[in-house]
N, C-alpha and C. Protein backbone atom coordinates (compact mmCIF):
# COMPACT_ATOMS: atom_id res chain seq x y z
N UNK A 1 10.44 -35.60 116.29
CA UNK A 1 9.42 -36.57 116.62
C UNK A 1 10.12 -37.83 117.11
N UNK A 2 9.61 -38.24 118.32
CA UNK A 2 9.83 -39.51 118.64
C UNK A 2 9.28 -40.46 118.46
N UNK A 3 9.64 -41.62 118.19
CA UNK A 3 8.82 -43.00 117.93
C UNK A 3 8.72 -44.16 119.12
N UNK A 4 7.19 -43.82 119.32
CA UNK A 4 6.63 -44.92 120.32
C UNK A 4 7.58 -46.06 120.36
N UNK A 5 7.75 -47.04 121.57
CA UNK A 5 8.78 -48.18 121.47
C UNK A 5 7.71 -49.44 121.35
N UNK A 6 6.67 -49.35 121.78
CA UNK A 6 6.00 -49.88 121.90
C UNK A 6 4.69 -50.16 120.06
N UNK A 7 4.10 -49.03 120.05
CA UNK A 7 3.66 -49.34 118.67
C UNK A 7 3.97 -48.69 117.15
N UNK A 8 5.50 -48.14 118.03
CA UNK A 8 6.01 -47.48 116.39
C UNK A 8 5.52 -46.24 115.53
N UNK A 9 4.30 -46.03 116.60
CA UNK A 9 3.77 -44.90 115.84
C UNK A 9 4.56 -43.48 116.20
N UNK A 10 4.49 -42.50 115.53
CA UNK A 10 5.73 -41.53 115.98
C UNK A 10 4.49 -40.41 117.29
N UNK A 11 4.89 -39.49 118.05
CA UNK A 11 5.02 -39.11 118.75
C UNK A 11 5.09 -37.87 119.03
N UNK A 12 5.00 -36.84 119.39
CA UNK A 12 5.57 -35.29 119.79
C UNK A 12 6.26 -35.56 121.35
N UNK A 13 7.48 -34.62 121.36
CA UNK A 13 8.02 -34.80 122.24
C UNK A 13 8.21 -33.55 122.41
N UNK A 14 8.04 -32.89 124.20
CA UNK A 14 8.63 -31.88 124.32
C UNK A 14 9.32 -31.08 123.66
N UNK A 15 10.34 -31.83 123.45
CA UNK A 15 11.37 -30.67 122.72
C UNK A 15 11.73 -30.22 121.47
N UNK A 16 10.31 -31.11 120.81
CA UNK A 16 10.11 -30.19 119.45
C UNK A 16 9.28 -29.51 119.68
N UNK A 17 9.07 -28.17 118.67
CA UNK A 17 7.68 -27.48 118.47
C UNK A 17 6.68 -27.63 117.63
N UNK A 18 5.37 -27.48 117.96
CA UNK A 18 4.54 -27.83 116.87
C UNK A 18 4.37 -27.31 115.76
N UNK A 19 4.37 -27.69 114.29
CA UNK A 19 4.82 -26.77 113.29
C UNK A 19 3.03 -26.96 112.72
N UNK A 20 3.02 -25.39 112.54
CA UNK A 20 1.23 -25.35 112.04
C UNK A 20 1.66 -25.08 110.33
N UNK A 21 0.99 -25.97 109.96
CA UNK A 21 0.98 -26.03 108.64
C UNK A 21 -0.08 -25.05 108.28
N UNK A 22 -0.61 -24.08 108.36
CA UNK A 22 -1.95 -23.00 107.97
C UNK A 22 -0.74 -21.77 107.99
N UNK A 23 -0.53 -21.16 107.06
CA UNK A 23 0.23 -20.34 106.70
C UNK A 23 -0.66 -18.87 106.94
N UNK A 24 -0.27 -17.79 107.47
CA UNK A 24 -0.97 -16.87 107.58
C UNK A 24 -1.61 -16.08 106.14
N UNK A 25 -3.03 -15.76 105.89
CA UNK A 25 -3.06 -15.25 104.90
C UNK A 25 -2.61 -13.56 104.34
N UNK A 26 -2.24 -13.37 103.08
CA UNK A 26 -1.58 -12.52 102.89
C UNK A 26 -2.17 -11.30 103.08
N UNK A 27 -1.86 -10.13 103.56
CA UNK A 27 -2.37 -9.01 103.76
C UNK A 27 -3.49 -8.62 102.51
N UNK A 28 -4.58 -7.55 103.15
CA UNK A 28 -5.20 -7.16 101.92
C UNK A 28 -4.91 -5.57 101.40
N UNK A 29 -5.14 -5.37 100.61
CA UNK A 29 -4.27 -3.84 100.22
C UNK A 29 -5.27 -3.38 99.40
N UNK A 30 -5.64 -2.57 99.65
CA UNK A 30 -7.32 -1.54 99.00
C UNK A 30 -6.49 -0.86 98.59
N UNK A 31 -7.09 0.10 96.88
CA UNK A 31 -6.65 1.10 96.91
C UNK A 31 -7.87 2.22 96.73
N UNK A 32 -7.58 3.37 96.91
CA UNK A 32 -9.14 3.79 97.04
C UNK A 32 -8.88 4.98 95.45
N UNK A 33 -9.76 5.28 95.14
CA UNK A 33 -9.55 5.67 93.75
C UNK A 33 -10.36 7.25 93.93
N UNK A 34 -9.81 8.38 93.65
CA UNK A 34 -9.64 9.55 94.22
C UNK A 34 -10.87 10.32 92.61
N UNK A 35 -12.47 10.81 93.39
CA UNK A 35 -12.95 10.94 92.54
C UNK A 35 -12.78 12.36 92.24
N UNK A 36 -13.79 12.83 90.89
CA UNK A 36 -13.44 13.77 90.46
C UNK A 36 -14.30 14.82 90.19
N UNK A 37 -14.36 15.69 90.70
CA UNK A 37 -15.64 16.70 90.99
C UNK A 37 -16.21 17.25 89.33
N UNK A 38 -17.47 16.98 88.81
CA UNK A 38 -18.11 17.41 87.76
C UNK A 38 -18.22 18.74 87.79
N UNK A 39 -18.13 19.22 88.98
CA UNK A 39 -19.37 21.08 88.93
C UNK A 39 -18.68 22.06 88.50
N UNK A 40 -19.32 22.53 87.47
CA UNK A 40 -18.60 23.05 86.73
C UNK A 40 -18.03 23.24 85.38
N UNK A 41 -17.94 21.76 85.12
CA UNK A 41 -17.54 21.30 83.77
C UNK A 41 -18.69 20.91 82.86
N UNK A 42 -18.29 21.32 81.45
CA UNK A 42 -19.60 21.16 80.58
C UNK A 42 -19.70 19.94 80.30
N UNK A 43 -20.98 19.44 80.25
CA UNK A 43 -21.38 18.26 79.99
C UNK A 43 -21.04 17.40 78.76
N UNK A 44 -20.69 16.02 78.69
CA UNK A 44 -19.66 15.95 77.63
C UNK A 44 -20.93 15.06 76.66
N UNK A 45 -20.93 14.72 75.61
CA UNK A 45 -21.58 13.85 74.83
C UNK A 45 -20.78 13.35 74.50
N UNK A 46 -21.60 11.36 74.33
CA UNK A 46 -20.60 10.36 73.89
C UNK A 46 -20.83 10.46 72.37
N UNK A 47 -19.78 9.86 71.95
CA UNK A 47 -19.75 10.58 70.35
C UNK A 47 -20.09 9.10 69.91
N UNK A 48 -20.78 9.51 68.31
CA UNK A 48 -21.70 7.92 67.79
C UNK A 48 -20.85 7.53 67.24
N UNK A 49 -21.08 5.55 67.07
CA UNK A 49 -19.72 5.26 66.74
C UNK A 49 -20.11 5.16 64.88
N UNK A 50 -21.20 5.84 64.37
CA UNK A 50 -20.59 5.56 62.89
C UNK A 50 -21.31 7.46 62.99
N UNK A 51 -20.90 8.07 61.40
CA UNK A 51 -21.18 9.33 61.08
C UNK A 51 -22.42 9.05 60.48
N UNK A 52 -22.57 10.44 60.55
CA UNK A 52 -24.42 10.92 59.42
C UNK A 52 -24.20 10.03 57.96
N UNK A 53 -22.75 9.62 57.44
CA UNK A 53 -23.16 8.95 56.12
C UNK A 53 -23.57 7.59 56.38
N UNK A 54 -22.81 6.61 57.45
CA UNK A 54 -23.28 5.37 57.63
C UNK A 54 -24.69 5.10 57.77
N UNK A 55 -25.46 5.64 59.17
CA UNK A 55 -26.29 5.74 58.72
C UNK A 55 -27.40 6.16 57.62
N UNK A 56 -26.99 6.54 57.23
CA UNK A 56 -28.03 7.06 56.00
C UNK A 56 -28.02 5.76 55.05
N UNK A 57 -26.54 5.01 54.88
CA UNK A 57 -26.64 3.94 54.06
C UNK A 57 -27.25 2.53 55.18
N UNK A 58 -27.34 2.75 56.09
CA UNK A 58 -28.14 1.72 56.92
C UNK A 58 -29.21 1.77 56.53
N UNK A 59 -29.70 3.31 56.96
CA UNK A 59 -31.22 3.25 56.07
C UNK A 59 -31.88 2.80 55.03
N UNK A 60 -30.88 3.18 54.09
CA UNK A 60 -31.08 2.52 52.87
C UNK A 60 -30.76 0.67 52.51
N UNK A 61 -29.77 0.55 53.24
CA UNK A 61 -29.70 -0.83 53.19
C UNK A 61 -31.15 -1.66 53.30
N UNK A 62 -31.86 -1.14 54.94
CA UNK A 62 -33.08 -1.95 55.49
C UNK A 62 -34.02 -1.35 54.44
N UNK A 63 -33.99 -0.24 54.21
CA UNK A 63 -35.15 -0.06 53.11
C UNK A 63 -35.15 -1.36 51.75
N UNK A 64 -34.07 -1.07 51.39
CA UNK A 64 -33.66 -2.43 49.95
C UNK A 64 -34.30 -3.58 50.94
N UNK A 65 -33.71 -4.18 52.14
CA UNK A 65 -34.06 -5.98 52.36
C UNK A 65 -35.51 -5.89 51.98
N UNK A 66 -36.18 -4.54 53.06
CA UNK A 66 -37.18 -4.92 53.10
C UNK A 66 -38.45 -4.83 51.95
N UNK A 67 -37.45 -3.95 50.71
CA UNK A 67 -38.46 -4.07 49.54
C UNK A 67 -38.01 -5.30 48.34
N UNK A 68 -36.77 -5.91 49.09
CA UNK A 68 -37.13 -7.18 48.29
C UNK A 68 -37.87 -8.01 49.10
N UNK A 69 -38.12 -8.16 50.12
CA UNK A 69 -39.31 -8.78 50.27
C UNK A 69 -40.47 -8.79 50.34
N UNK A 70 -41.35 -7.78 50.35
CA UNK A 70 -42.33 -7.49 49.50
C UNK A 70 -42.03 -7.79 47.95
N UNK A 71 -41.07 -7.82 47.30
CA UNK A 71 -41.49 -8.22 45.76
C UNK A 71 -41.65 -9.62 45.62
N UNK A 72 -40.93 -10.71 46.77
CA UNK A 72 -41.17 -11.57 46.99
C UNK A 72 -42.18 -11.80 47.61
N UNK A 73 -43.03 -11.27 47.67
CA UNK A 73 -44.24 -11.59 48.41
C UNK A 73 -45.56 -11.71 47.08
N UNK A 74 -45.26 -10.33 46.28
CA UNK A 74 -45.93 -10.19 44.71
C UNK A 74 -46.00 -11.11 44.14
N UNK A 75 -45.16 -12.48 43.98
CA UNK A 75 -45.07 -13.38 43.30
C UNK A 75 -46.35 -13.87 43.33
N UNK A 76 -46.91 -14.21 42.30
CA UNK A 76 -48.73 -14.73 42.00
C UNK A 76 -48.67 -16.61 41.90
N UNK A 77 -47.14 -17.12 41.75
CA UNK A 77 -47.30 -18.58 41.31
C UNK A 77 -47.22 -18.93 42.61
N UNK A 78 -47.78 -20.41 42.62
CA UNK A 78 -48.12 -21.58 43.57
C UNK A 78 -46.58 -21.45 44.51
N UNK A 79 -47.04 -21.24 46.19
CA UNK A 79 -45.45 -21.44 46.67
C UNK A 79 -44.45 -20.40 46.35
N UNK A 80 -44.94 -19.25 45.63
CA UNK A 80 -43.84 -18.31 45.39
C UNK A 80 -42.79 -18.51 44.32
N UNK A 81 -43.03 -19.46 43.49
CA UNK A 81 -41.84 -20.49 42.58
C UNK A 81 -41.67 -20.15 41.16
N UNK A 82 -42.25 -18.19 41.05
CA UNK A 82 -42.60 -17.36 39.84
C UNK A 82 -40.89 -16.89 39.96
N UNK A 83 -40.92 -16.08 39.07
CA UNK A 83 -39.48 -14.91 38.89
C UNK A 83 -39.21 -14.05 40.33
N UNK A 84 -40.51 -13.67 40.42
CA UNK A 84 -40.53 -12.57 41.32
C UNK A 84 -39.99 -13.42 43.21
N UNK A 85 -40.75 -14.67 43.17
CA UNK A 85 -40.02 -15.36 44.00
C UNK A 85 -38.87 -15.81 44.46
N UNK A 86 -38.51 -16.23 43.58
CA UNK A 86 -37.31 -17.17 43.37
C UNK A 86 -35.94 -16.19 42.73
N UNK A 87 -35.89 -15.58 42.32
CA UNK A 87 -35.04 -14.44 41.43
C UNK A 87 -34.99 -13.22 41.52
N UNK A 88 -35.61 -12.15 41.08
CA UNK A 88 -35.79 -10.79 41.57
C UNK A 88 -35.60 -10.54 42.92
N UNK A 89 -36.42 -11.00 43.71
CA UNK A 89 -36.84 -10.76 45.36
C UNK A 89 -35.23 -11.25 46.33
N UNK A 90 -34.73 -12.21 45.60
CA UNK A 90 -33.84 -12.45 46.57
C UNK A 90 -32.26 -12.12 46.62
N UNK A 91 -32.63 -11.20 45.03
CA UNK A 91 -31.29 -10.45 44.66
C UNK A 91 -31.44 -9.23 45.02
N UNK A 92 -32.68 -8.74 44.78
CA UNK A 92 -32.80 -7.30 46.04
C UNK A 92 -32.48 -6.85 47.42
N UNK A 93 -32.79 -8.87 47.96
CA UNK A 93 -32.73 -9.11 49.68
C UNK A 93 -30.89 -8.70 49.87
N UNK A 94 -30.21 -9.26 49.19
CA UNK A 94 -28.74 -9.74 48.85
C UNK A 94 -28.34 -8.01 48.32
N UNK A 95 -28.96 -7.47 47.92
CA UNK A 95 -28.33 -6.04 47.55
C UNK A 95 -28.60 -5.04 48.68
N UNK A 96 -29.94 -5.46 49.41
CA UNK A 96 -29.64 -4.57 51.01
C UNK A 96 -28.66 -5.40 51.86
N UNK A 97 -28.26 -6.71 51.93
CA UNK A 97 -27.30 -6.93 52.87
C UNK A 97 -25.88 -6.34 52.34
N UNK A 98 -25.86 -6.34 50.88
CA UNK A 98 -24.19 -5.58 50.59
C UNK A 98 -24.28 -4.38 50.87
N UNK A 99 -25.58 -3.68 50.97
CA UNK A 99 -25.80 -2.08 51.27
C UNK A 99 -24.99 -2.18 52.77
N UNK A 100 -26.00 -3.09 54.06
CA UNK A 100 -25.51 -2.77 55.22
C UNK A 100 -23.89 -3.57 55.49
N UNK A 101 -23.57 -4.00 54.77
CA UNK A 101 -22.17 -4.51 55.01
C UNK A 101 -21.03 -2.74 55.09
N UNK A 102 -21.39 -2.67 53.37
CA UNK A 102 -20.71 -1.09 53.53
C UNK A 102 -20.66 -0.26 54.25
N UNK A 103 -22.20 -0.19 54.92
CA UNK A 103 -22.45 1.30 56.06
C UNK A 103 -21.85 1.17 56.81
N UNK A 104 -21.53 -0.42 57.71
CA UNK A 104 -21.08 -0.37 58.48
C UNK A 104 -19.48 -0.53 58.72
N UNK A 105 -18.62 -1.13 57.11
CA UNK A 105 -17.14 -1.12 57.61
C UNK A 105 -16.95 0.23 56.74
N UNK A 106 -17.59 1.03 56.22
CA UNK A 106 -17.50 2.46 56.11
C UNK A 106 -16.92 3.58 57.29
N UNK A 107 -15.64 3.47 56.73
CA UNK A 107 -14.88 4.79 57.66
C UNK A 107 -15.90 6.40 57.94
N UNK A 108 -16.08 6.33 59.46
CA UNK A 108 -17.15 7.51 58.88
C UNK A 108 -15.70 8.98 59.10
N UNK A 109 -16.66 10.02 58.21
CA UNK A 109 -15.71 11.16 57.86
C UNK A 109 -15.78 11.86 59.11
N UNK A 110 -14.59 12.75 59.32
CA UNK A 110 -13.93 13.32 60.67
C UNK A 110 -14.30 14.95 59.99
């Protein structure tokens, strides 16, 4: 680059070249993914992720929440603020959530 004599500002001169600052972008590269013919092959089932015992204690878990709350519901005092409210009902609720805790970090059998 040459510099104007006059206002100092710089210049292109012939005998440089113009340098393009836009860099070419990089190639794109597909890969294509080679499918795989079904016909033929027996149909597979996805396998469940807990066994016949988990569930069964799921079942039972929601059965417990939901019959401690109905016993909490039995409660006859003002506001629910009897035994059956306040005590019974919500240790039943608390014995189906330890039910479904188990079912579910329950290793199911192979």
């Amino acid at each position: 680059m040459a510099k104007d004599k006059q206002t100092g500002a710089a210049t292109l001169s012939r005998e440089e070249p113009v340098k393009n600052p836009i860099t070419p972008a990089a190639p794109v590269v597909t890969k294509t993914v080679p499918t795989r013919s079904t016909i033929g092959e027996p149909a597979r089932t996805a396998a469940l992720p807990f066994g016949r015992q988990n569930y069964m204690f799921m079942l039972i878990g929601i059965g417990t929440i939901l019959a401690g709350f109905f016993i909490m519901s039995l409660d006859k005092e003002e506001f629910g603020f009897g035994f059956l409210g306040l005590t019974l009902g919500p240790i039943v609720v608390m014995a189906g959530f330890v039910v479904e805790f188990f079912a579910i970090l329950t290793r199911p059998k192979s």
